[in-house]
Protein backbone atom coordinates (compact mmCIF):
# COMPACT_ATOMS: atom_id res chain seq x y z
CA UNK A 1 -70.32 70.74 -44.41
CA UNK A 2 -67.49 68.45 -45.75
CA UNK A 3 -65.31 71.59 -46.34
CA UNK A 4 -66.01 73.06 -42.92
CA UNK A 5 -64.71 69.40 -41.42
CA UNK A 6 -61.77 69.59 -43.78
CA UNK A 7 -60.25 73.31 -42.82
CA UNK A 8 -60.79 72.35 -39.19
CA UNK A 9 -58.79 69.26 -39.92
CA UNK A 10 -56.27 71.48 -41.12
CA UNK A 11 -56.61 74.54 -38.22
CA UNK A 12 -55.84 71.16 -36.09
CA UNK A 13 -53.00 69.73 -37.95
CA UNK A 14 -51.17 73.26 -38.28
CA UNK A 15 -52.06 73.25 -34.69
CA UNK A 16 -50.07 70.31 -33.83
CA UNK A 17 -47.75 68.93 -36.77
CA UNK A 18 -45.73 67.19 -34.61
CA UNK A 19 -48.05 64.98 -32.92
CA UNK A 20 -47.32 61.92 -34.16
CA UNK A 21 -43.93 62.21 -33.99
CA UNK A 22 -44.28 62.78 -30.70
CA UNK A 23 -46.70 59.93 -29.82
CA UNK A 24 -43.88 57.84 -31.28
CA UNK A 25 -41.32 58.94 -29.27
CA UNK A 26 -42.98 58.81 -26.14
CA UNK A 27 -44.09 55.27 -26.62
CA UNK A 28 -40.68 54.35 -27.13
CA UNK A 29 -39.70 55.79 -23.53
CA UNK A 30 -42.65 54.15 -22.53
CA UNK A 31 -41.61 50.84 -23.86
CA UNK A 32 -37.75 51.31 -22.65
CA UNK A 33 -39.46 51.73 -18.96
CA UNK A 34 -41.22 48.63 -19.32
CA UNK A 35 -37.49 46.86 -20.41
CA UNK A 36 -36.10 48.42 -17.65
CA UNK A 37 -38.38 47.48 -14.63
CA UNK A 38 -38.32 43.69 -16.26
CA UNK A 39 -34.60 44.27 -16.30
CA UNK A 40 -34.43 45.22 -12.20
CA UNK A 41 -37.17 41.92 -11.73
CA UNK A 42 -34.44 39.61 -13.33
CA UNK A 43 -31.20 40.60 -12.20
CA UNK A 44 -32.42 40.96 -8.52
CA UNK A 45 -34.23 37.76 -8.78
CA UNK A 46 -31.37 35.80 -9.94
CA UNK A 47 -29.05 37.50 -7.25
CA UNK A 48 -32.18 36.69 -4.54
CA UNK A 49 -31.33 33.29 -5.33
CA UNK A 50 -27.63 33.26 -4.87
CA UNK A 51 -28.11 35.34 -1.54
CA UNK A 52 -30.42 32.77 -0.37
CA UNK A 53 -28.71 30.04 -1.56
CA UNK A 54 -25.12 31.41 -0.01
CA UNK A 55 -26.69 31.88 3.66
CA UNK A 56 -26.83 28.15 4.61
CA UNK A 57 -22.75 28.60 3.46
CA UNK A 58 -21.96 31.04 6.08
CA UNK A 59 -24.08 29.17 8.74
CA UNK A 60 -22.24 26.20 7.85
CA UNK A 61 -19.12 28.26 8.65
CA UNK A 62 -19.93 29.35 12.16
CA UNK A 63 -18.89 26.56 14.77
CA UNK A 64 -20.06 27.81 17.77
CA UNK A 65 -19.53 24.31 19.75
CA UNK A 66 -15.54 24.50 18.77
CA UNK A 67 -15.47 28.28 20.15
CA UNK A 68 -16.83 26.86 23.72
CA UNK A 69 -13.35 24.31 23.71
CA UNK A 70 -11.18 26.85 23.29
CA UNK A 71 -8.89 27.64 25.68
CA UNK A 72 -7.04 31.22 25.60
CA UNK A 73 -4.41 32.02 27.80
CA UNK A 74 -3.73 35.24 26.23
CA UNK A 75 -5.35 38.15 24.25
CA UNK A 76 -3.44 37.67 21.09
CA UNK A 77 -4.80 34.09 21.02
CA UNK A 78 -8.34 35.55 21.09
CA UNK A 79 -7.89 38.05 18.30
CA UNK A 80 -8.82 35.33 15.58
CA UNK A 81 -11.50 34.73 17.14
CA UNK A 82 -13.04 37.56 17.64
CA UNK A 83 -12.37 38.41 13.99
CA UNK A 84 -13.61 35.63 12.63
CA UNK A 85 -17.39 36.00 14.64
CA UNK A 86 -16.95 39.88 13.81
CA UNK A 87 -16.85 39.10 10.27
CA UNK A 88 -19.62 35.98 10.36
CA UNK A 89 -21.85 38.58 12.10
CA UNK A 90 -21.09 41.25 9.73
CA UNK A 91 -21.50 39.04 7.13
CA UNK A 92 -24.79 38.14 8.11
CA UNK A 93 -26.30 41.41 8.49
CA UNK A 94 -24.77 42.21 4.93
CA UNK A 95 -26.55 38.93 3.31
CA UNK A 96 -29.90 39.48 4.91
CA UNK A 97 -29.73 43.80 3.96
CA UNK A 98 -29.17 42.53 0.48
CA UNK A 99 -32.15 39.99 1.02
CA UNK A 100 -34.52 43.02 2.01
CA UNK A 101 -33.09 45.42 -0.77
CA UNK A 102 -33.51 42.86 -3.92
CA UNK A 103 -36.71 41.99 -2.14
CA UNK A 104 -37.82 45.50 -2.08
CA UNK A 105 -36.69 45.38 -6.03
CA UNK A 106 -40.39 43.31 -6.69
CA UNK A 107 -42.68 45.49 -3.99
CA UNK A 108 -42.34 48.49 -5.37
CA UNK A 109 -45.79 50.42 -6.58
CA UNK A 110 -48.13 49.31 -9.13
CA UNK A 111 -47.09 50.73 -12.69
CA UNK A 112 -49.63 52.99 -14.65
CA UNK A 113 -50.85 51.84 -17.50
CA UNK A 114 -52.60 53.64 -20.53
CA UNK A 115 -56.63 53.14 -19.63
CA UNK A 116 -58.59 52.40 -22.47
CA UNK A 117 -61.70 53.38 -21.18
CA UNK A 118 -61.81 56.36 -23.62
CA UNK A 119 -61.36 54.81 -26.95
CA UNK A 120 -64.77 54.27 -27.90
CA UNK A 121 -66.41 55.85 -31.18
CA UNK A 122 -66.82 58.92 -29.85
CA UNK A 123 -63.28 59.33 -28.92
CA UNK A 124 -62.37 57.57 -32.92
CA UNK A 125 -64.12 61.17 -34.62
CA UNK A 126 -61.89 63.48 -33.87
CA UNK A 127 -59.39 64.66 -35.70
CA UNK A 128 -55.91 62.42 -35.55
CA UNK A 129 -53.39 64.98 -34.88
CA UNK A 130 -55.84 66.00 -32.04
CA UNK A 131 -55.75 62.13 -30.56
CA UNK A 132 -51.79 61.69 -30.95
CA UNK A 133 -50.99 65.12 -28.88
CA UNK A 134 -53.93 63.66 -26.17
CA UNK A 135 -52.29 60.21 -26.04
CA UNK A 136 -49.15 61.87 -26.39
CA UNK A 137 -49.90 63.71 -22.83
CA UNK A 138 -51.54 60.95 -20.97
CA UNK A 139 -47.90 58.95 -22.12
CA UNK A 140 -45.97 61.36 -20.72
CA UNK A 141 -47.77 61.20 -17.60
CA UNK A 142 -47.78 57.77 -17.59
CA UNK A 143 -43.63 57.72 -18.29
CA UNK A 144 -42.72 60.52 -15.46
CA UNK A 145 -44.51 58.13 -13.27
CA UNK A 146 -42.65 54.80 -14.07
CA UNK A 147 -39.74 56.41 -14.26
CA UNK A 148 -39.43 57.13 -10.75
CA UNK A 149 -40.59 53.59 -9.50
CA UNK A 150 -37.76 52.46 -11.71
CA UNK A 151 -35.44 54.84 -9.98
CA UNK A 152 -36.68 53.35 -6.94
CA UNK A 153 -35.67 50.06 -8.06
CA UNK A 154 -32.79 51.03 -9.49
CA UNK A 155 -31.21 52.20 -5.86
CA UNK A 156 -32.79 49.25 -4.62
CA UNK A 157 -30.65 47.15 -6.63
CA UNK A 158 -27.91 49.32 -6.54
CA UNK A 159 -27.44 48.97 -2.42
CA UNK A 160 -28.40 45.22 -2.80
CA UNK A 161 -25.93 44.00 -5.57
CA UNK A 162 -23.52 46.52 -3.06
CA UNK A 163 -24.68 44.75 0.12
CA UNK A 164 -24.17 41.51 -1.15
CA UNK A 165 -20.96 41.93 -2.87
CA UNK A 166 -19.70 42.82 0.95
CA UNK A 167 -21.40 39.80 2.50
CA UNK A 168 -19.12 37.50 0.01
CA UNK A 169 -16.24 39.06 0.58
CA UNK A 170 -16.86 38.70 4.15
CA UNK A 171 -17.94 34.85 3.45
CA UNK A 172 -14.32 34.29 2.31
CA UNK A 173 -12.43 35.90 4.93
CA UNK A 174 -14.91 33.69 7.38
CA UNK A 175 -13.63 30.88 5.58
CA UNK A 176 -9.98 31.56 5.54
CA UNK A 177 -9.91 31.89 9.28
CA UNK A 178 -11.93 28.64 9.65
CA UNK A 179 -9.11 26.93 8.53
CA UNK A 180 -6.76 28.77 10.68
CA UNK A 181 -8.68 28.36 13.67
């Protein structure tokens, strides 16, 4: 009986002799998709924080009760002014589309995970050449799938880091003109 076990063994590692080599690998892209979506969470969080913290700056910026005293006698006059609550709207919509975006970085879907359900004794008998090109399947499945939430993220991030960039460079022009005006 012990011989029978044995040359299926082998039937099973001929069958598959790369199997743990391919386990490994797979775990490793599994593991470098985990980095990644903790990567996104970080970098958008910290630049969620400067967006927030850089909107009470713009408000700051827009004096709405010096607009009403202004008197303009002709349209060249007005052109500042019109550029600078252009730009403060503008910049506005900018910071809070880079708010949603980096927001959007945390709410993406739920990441699948390897169950465990399966490893009982039962599962711990079979051959393990047989169990590394399973696990090596359910990985891969598991890998495709993160993958494209963290693409999802990644052009999340992408048009928020853009988004806000815009919104800062729109902050200083805002403030330039202040002092002009």
């Amino acid at each position: 009986m012990s011989e029978q076990n044995a040359d299926t063994n082998n039937q099973i590692a001929e069958k598959f002799p790369s199997a743990e080599l391919l386990l490994s690998v797979i775990q490793k892209e599994y593991d470098y998709e985990l980095a990644r979506k903790t990567a996104f969470e970080t970098r958008a969080g910290i630049l969620l924080a400067f967006v927030t913290a850089i909107l009470p700056i713009l408000i700051s910026y827009i004096k709405i009760s010096d607009l009403k005293k202004i008197k303009i006698t002709h349209v060249t006059e007005a052109t500042w002014y019109i550029i600078y609550l252009i730009f403060v709207i503008i910049a506005m919509c900018a910071l809070i589309t880079a708010f949603i975006f980096l927001l959007k970085v945390f709410m993406a879907d739920k990441y699948m995970r390897m169950t465990t359900k399966e490893f009982n004794q039962t599962y711990g008998k079979y051959p393990k050449d047989y169990i590394a090109i399973s696990l090596t399947e359910q990985y891969r499945d598991i890998v495709q799938y993160n993958r494209e939430k963290n693409n999802i993220k990644a052009k999340d991030y992408k048009l928020g880091t853009s988004v806000s960039l815009i919104g800062v460079i729109l902050i200083i022009l805002v403030y330039i003109i202040s002092l002009n005006l």
